[in-house]
N, C-alpha and C. Protein backbone atom coordinates (compact mmCIF):
# COMPACT_ATOMS: atom_id res chain seq x y z
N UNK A 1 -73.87 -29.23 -22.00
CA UNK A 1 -74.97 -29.76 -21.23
C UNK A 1 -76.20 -29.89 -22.15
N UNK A 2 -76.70 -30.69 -22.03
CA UNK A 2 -78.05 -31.14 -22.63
C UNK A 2 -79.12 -30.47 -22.48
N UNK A 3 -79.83 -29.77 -22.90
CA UNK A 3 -80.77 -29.09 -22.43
C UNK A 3 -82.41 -30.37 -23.02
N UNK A 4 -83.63 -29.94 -22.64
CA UNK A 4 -84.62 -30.98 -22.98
C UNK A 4 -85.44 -30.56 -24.01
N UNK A 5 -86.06 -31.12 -24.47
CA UNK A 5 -86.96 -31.15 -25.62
C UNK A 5 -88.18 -29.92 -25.38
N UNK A 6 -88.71 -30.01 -23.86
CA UNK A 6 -89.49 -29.12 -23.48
C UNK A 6 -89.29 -27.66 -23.34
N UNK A 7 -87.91 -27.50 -23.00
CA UNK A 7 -86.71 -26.48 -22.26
C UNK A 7 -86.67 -25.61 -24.26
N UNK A 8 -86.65 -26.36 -25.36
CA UNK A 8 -86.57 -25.80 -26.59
C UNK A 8 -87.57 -25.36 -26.78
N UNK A 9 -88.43 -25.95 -26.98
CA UNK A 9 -89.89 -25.60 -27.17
C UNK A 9 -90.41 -24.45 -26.44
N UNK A 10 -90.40 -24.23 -24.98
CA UNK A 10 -90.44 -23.06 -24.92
C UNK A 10 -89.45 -21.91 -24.83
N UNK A 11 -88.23 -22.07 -24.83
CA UNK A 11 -87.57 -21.04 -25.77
C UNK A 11 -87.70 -20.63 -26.84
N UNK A 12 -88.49 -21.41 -27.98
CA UNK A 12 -89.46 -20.90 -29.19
C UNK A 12 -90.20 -20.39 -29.05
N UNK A 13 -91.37 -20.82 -28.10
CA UNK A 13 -92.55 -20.52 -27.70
C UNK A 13 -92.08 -18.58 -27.44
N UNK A 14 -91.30 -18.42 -26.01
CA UNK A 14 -90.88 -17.15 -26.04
C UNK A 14 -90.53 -16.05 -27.39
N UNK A 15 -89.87 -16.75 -28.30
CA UNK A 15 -89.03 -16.16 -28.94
C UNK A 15 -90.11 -15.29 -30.02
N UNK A 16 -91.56 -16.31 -30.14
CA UNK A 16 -92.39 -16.04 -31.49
C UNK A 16 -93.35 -15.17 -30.57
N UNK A 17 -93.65 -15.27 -29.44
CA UNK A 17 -94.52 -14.34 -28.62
C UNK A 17 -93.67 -12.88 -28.87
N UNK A 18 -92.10 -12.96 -28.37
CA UNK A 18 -91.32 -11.27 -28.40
C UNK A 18 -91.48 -11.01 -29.58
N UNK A 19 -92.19 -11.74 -30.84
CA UNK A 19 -91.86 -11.11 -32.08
C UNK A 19 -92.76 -10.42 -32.85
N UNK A 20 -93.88 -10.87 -32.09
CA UNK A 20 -95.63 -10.38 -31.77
C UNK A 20 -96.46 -11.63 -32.60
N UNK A 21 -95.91 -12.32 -32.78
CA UNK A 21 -96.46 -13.71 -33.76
C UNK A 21 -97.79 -14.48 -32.28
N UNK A 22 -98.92 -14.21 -32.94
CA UNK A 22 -99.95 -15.35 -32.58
C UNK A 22 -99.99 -16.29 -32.23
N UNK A 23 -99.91 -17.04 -31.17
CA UNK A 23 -99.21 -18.78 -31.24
C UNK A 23 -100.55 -19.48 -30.96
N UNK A 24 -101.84 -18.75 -30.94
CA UNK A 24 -103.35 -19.50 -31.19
C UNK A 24 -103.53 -20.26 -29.52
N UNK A 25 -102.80 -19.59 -28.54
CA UNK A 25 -103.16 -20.26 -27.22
C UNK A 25 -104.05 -19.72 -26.71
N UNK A 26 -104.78 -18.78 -27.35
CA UNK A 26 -106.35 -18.31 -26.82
C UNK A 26 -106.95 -17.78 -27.91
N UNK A 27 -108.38 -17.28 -27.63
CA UNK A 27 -108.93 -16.82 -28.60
C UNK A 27 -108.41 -15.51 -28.91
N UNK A 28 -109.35 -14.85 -30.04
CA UNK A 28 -108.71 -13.69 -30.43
C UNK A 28 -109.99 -12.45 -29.33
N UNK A 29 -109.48 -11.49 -28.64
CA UNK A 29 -110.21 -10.30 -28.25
C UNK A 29 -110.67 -9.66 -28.90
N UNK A 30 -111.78 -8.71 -28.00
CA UNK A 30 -112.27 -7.70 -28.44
C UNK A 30 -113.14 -6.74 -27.62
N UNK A 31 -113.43 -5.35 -27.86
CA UNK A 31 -114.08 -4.73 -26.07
C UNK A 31 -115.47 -4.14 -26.91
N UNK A 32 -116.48 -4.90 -26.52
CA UNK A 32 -117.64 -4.71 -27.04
C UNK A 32 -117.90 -2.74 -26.71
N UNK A 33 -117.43 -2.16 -25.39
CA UNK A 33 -117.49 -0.50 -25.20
C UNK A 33 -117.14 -0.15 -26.04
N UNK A 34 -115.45 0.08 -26.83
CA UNK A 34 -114.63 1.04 -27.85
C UNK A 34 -114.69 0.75 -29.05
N UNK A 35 -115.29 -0.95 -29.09
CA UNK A 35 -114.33 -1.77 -30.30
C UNK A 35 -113.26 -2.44 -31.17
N UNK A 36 -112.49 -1.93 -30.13
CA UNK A 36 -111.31 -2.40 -30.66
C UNK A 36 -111.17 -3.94 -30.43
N UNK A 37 -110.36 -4.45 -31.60
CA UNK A 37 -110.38 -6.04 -31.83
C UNK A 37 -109.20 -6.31 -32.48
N UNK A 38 -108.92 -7.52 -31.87
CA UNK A 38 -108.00 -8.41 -32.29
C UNK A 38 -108.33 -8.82 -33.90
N UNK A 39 -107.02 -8.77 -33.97
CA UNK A 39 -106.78 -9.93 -35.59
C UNK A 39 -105.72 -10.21 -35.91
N UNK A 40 -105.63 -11.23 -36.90
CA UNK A 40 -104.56 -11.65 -36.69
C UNK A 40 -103.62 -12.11 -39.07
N UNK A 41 -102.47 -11.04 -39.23
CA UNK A 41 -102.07 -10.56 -40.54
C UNK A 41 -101.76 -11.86 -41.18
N UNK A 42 -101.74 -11.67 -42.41
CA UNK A 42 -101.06 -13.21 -42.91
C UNK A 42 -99.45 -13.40 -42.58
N UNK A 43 -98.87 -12.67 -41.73
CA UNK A 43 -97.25 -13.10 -41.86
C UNK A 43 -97.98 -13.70 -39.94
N UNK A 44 -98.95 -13.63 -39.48
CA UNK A 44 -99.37 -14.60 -38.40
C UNK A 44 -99.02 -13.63 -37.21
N UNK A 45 -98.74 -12.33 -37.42
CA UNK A 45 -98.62 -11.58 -35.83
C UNK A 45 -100.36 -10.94 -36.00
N UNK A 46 -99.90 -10.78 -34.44
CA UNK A 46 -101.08 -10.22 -33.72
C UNK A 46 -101.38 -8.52 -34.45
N UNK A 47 -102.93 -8.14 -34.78
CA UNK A 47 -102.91 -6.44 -35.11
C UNK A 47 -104.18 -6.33 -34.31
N UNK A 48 -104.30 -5.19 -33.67
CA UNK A 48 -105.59 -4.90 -33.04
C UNK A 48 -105.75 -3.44 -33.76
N UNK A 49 -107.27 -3.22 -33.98
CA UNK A 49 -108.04 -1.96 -35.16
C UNK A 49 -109.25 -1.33 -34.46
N UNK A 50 -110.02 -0.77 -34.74
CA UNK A 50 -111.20 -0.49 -34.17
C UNK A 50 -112.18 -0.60 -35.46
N UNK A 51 -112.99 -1.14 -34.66
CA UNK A 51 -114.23 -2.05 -35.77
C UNK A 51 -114.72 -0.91 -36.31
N UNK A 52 -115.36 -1.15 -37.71
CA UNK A 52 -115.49 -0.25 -38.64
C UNK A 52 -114.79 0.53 -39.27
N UNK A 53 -113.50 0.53 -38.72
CA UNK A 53 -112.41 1.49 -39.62
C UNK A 53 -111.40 0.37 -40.75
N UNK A 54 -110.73 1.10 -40.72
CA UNK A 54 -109.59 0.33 -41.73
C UNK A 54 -108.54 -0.61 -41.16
N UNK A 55 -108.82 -1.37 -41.56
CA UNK A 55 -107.37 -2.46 -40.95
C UNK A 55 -106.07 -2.22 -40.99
N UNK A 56 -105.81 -1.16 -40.38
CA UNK A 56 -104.55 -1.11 -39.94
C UNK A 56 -104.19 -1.87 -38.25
N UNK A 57 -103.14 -1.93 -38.37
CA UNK A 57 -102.37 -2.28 -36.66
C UNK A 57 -102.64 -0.81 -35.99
N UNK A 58 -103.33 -0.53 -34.76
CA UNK A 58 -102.96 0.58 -34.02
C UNK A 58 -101.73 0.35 -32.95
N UNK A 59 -100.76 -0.66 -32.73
CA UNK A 59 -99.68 -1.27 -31.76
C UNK A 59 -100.19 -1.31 -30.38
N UNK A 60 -101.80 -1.56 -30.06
CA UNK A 60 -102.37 -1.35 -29.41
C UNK A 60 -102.47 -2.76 -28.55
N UNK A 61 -102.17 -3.53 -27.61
CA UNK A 61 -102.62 -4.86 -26.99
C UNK A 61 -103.30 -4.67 -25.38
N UNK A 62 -104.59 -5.49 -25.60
CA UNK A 62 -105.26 -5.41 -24.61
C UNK A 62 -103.86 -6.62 -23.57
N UNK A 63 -104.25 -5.83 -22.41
CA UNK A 63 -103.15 -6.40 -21.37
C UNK A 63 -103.94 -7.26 -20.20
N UNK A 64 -103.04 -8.40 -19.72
CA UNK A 64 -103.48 -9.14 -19.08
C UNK A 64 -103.75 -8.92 -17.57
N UNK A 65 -105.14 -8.61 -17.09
CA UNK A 65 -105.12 -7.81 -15.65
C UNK A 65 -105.17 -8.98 -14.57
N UNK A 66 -105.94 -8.86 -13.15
CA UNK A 66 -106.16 -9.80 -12.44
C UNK A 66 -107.30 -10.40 -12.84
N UNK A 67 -106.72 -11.51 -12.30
CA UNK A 67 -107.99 -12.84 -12.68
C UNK A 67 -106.93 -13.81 -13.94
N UNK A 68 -106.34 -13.12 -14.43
CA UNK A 68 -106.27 -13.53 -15.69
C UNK A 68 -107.28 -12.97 -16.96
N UNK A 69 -107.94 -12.15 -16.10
CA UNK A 69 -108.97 -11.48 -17.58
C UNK A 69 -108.13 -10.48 -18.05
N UNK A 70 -108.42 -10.12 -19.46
CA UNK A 70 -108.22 -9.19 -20.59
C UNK A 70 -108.67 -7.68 -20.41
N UNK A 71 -107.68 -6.59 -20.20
CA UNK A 71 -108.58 -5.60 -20.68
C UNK A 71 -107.92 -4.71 -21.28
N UNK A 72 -108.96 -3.84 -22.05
CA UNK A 72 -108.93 -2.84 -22.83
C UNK A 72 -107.77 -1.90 -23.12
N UNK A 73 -107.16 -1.45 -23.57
CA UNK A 73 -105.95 -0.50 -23.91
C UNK A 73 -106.28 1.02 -23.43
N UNK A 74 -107.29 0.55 -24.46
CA UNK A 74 -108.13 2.18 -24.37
C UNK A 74 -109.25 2.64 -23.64
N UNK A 75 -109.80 1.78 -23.39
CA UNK A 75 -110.95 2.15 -22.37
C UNK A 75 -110.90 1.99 -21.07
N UNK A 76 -109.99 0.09 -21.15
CA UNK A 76 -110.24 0.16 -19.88
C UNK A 76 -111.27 -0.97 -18.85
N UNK A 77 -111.63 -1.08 -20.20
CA UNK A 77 -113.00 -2.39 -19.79
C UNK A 77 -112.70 -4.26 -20.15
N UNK A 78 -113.21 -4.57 -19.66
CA UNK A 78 -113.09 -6.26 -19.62
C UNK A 78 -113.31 -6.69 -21.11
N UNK A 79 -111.90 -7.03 -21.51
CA UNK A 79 -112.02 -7.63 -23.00
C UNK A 79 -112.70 -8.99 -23.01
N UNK A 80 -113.37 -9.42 -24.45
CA UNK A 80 -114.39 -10.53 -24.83
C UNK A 80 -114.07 -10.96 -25.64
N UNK A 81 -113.96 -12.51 -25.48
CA UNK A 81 -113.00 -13.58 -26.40
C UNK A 81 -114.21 -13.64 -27.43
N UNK A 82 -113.43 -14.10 -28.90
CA UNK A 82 -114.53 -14.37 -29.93
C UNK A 82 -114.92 -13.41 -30.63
């Protein structure tokens, strides 16, 4: 059976999201309270750090609440695009 052009695409789409890869469909976060912020490594996955420290990955992702807004891992508070 034939599957469609669209039907591939997002079976990619899925595949690079499970792999933690960035696919640039929003901006990058950040929670002006804790600090912690998005960024994004040269192999193109997602790392979130807390500002002023060292760039490491903490495996930390702000999660998608109601509304569709962003929040915090750690705090708790309404994440801020940009």
């Amino acid at each position: 059976m034939k599957r469609s052009l669209l039907w591939h695409i997002g079976y990619v789409h899925r595949l690079a999201q499970e792999s933690g890869l960035f696919l640039n469909d929003r901006e990058l976060l950040n929670c002006e309270h804790c600090g912690l912020q998005e960024d994004v490594d040269i192999t193109g996955r997602l790392i979130t750090y807390k500002s002023g420290e060292a760039v490491f990955d903490s495996g930390m992702r702000f999660e998608k609440g109601e509304g569709g807004t962003y929040v915090c891992p750690i705090c708790g508070e309404p994440a801020r695009e940009g």
